[in-house]
PDB file of N, CA and C in Angstrom:
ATOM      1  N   UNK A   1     156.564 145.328  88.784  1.00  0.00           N
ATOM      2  CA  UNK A   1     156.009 146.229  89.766  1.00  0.00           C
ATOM      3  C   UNK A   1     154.485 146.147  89.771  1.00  0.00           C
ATOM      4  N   UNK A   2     153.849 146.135  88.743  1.00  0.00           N
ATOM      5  CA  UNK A   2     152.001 146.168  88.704  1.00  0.00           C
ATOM      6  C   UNK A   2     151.641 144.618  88.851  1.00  0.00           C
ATOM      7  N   UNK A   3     152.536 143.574  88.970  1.00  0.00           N
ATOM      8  CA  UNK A   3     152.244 142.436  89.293  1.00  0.00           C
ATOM      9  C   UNK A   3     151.731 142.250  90.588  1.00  0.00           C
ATOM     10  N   UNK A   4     152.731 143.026  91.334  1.00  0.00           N
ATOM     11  CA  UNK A   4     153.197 143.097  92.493  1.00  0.00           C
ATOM     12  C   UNK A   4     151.713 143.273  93.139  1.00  0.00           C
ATOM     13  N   UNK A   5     151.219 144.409  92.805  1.00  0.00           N
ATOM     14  CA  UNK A   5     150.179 145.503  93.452  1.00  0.00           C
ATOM     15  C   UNK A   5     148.927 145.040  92.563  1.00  0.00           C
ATOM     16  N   UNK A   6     149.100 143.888  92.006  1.00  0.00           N
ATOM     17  CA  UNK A   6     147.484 143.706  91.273  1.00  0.00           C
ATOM     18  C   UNK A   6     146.576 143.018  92.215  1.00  0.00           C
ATOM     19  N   UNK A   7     147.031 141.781  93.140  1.00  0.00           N
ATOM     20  CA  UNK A   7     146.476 141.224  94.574  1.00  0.00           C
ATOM     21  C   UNK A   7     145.849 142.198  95.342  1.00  0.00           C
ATOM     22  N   UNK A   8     146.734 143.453  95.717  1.00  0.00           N
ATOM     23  CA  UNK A   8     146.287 144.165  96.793  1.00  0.00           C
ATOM     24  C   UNK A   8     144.865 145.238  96.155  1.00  0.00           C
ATOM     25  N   UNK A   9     145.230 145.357  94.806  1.00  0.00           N
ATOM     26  CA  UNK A   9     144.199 146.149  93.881  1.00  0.00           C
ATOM     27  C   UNK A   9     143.076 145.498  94.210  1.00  0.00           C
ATOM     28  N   UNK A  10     142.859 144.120  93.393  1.00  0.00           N
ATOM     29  CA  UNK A  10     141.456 142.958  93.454  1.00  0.00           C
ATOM     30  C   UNK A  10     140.863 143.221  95.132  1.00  0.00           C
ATOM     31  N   UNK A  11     142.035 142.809  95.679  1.00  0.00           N
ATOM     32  CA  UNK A  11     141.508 142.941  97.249  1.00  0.00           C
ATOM     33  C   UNK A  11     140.698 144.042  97.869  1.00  0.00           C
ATOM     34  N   UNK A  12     141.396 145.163  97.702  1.00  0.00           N
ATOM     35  CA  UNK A  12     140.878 146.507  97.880  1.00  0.00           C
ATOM     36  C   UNK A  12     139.353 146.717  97.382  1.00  0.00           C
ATOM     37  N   UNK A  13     139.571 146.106  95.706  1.00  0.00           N
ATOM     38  CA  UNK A  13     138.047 146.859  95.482  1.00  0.00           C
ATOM     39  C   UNK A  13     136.739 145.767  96.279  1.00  0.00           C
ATOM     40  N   UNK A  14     137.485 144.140  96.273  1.00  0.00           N
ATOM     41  CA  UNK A  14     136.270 143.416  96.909  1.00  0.00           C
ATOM     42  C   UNK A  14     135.635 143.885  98.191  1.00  0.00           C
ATOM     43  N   UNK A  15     137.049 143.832  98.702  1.00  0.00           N
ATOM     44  CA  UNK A  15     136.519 144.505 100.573  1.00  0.00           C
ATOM     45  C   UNK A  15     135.428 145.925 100.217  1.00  0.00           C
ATOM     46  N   UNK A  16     135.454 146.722  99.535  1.00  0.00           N
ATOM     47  CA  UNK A  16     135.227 147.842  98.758  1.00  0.00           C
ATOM     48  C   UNK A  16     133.758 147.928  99.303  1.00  0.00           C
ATOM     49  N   UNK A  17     133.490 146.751  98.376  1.00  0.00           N
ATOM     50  CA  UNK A  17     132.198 146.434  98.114  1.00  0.00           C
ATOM     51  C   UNK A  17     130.708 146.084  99.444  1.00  0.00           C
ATOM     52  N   UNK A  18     132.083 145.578 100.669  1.00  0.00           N
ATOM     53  CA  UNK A  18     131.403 144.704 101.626  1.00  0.00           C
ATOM     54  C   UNK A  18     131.492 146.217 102.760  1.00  0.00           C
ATOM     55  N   UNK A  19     131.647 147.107 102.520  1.00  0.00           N
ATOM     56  CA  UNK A  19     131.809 148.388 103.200  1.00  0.00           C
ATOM     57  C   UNK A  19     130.222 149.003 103.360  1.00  0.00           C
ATOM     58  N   UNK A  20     129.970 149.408 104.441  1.00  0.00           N
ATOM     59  CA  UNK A  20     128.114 149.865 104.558  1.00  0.00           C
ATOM     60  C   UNK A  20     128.117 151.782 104.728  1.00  0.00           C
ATOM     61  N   UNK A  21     127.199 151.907 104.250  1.00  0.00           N
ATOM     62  CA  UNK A  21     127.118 153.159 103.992  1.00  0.00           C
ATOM     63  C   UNK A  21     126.073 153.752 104.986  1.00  0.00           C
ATOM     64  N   UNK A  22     125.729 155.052 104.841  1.00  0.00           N
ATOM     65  CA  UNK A  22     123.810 155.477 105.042  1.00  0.00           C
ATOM     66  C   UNK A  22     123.680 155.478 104.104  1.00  0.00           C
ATOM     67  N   UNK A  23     122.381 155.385 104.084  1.00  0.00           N
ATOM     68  CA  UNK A  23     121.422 155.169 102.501  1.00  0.00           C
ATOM     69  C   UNK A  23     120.721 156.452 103.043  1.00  0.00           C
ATOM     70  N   UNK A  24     120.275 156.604 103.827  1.00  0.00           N
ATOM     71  CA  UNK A  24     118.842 157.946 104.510  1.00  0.00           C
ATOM     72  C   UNK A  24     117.895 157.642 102.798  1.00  0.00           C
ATOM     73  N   UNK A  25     117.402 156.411 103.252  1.00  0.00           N
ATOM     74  CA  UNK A  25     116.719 156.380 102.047  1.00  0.00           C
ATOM     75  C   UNK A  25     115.135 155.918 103.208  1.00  0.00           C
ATOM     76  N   UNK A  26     114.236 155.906 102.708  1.00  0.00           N
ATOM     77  CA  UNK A  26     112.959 155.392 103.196  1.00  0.00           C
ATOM     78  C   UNK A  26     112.043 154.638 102.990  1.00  0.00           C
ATOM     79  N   UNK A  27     111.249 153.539 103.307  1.00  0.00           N
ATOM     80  CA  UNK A  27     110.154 152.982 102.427  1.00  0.00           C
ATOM     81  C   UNK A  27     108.741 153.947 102.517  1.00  0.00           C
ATOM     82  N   UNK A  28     108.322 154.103 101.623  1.00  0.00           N
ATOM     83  CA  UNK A  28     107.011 154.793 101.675  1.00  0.00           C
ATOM     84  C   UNK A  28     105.745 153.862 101.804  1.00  0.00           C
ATOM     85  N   UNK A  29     104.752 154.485 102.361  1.00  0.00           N
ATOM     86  CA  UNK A  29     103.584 153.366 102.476  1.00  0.00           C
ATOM     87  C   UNK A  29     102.987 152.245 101.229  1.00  0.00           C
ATOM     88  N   UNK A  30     103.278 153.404 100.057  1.00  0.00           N
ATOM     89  CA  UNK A  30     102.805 152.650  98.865  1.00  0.00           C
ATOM     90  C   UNK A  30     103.754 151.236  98.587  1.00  0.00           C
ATOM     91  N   UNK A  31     105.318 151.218  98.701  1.00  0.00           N
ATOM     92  CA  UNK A  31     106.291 150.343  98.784  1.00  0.00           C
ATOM     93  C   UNK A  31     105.637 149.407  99.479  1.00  0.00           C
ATOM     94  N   UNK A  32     105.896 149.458 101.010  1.00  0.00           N
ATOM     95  CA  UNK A  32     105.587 148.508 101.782  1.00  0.00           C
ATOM     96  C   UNK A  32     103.996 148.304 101.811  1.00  0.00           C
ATOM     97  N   UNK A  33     103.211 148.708 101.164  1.00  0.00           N
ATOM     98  CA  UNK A  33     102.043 147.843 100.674  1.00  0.00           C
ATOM     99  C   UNK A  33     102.682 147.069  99.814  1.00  0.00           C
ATOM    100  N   UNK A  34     103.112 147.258  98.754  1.00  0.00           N
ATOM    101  CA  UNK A  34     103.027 146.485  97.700  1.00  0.00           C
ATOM    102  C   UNK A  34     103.792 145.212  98.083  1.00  0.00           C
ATOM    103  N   UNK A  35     104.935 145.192  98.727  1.00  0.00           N
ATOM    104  CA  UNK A  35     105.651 144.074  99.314  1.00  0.00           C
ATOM    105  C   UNK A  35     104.693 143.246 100.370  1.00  0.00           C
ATOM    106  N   UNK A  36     104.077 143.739 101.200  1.00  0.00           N
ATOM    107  CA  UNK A  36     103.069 142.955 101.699  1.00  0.00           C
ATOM    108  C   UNK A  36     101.700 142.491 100.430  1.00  0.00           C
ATOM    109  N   UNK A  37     101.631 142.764  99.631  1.00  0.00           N
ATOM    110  CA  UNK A  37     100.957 142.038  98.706  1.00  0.00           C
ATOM    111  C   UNK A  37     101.340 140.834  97.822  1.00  0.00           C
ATOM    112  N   UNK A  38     102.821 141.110  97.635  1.00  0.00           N
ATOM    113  CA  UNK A  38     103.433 140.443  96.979  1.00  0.00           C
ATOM    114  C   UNK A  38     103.353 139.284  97.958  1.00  0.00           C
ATOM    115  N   UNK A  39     103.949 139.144  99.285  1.00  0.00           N
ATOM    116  CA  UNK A  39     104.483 137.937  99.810  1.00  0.00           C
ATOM    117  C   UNK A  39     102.825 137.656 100.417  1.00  0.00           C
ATOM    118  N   UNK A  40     101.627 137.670 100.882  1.00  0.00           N
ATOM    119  CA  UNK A  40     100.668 137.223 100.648  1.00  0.00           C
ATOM    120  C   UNK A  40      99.980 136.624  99.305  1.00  0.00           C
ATOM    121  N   UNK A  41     100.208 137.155  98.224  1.00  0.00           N
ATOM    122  CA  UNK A  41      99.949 136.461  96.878  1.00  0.00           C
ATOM    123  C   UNK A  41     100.747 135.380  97.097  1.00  0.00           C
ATOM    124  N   UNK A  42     102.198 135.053  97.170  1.00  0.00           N
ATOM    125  CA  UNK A  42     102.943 134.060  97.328  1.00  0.00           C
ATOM    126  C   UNK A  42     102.602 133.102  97.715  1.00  0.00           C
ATOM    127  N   UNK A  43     102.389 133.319  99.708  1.00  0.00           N
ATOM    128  CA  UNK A  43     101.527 132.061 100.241  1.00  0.00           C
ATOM    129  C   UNK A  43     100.501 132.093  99.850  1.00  0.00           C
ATOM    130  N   UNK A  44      99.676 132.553  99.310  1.00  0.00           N
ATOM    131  CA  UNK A  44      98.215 132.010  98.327  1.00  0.00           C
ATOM    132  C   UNK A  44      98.533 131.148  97.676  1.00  0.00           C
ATOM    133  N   UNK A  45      99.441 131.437  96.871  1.00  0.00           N
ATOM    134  CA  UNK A  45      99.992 130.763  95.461  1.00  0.00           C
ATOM    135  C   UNK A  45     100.577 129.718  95.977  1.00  0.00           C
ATOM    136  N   UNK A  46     101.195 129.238  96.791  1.00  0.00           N
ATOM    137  CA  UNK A  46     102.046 128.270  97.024  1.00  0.00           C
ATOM    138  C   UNK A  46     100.834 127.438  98.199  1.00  0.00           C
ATOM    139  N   UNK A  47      99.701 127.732  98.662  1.00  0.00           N
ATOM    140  CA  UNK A  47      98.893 127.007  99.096  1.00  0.00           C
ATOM    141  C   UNK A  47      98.209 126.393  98.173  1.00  0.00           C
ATOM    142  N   UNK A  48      97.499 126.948  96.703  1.00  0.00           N
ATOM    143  CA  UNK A  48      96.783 126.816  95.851  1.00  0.00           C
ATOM    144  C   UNK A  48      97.905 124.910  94.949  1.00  0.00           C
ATOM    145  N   UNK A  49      98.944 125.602  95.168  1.00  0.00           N
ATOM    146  CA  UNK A  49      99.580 124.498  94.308  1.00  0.00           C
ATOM    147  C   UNK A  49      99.313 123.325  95.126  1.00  0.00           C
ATOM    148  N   UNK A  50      99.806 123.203  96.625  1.00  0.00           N
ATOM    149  CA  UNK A  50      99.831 122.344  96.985  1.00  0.00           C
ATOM    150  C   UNK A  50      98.357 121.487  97.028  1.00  0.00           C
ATOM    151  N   UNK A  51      97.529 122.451  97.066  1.00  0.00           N
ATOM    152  CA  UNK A  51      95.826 121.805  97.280  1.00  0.00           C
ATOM    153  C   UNK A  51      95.619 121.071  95.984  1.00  0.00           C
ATOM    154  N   UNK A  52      96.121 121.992  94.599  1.00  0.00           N
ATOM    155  CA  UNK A  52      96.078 120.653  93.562  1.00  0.00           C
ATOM    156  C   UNK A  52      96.717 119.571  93.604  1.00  0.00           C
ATOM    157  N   UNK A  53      98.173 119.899  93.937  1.00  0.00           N
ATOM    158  CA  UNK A  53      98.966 118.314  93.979  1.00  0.00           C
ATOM    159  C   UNK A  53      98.825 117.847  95.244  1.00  0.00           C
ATOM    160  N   UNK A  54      97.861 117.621  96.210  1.00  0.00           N
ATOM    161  CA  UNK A  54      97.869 116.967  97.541  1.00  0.00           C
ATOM    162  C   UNK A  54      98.054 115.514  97.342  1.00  0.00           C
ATOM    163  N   UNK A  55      97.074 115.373  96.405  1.00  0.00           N
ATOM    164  CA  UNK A  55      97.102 113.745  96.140  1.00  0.00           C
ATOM    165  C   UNK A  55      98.247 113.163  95.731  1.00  0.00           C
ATOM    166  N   UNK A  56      98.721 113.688  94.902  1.00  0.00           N
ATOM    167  CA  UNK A  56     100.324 113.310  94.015  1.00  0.00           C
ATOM    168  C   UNK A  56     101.090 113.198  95.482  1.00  0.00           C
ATOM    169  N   UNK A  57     101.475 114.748  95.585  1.00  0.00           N
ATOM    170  CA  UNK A  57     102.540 114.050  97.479  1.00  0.00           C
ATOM    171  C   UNK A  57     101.968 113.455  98.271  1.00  0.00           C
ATOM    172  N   UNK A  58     100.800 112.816  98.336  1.00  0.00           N
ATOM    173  CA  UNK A  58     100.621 112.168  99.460  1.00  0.00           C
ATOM    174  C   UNK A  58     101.254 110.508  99.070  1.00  0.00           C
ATOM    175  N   UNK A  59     100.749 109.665  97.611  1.00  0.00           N
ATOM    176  CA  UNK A  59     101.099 109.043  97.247  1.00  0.00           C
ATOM    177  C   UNK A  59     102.510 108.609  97.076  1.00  0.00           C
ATOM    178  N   UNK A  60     103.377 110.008  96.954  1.00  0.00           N
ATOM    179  CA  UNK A  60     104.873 109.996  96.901  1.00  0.00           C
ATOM    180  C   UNK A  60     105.060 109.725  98.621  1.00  0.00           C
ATOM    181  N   UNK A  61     104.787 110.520  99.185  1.00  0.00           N
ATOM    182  CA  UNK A  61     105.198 110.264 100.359  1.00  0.00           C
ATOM    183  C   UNK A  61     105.089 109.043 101.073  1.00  0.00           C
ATOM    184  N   UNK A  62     103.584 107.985 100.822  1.00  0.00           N
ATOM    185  CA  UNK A  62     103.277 106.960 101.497  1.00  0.00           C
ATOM    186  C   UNK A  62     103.929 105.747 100.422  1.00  0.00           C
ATOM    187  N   UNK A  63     104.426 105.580  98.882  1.00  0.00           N
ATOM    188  CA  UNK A  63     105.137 105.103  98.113  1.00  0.00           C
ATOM    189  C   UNK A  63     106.632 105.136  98.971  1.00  0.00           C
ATOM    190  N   UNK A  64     107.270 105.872 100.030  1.00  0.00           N
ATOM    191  CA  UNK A  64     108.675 106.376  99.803  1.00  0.00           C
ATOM    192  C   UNK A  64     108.323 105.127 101.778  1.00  0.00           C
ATOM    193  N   UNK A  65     107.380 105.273 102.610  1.00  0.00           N
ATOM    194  CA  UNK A  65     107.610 104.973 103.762  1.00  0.00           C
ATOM    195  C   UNK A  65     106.807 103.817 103.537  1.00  0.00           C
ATOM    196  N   UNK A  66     106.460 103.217 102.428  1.00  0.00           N
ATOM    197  CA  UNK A  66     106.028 101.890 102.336  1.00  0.00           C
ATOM    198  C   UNK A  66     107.226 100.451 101.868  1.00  0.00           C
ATOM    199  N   UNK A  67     108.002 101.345 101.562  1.00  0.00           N
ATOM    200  CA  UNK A  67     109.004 100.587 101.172  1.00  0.00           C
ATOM    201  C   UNK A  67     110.021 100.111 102.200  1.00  0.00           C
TER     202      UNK A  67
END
């Protein structure tokens, strides 16, 4: 009998999961500053890398279409 009903159990709680609620939750200004800081540091950071390794990918790249 609990064999039976263990499929429909697993099932139940996954779907469970994929179910949407209200949150009535809010971002506050301080939040969404900080997330806009974060993803500007990012592209900083991910410009900064590339400006050191420019030379390296450029070489990879003109190594890869020279061939």
């Amino acid at each position: 009998m609990y064999l039976r009903l263990w499929p429909i159990l697993v099932i139940t709680l996954i779907l469970g999961q994929f179910s949407i609620s209200n949150a009535f939750a809010y971002i506050d200004p301080g939040s969404g500053s900080m997330i806009l800081q974060m993803l500007i540091g990012a592209l900083l950071g991910a410009g900064i890398v590339v400006k050191l390794y420019w030379q390296k990918i450029r070489m990879k790249i003109r190594m890869k279409f020279m061939k």
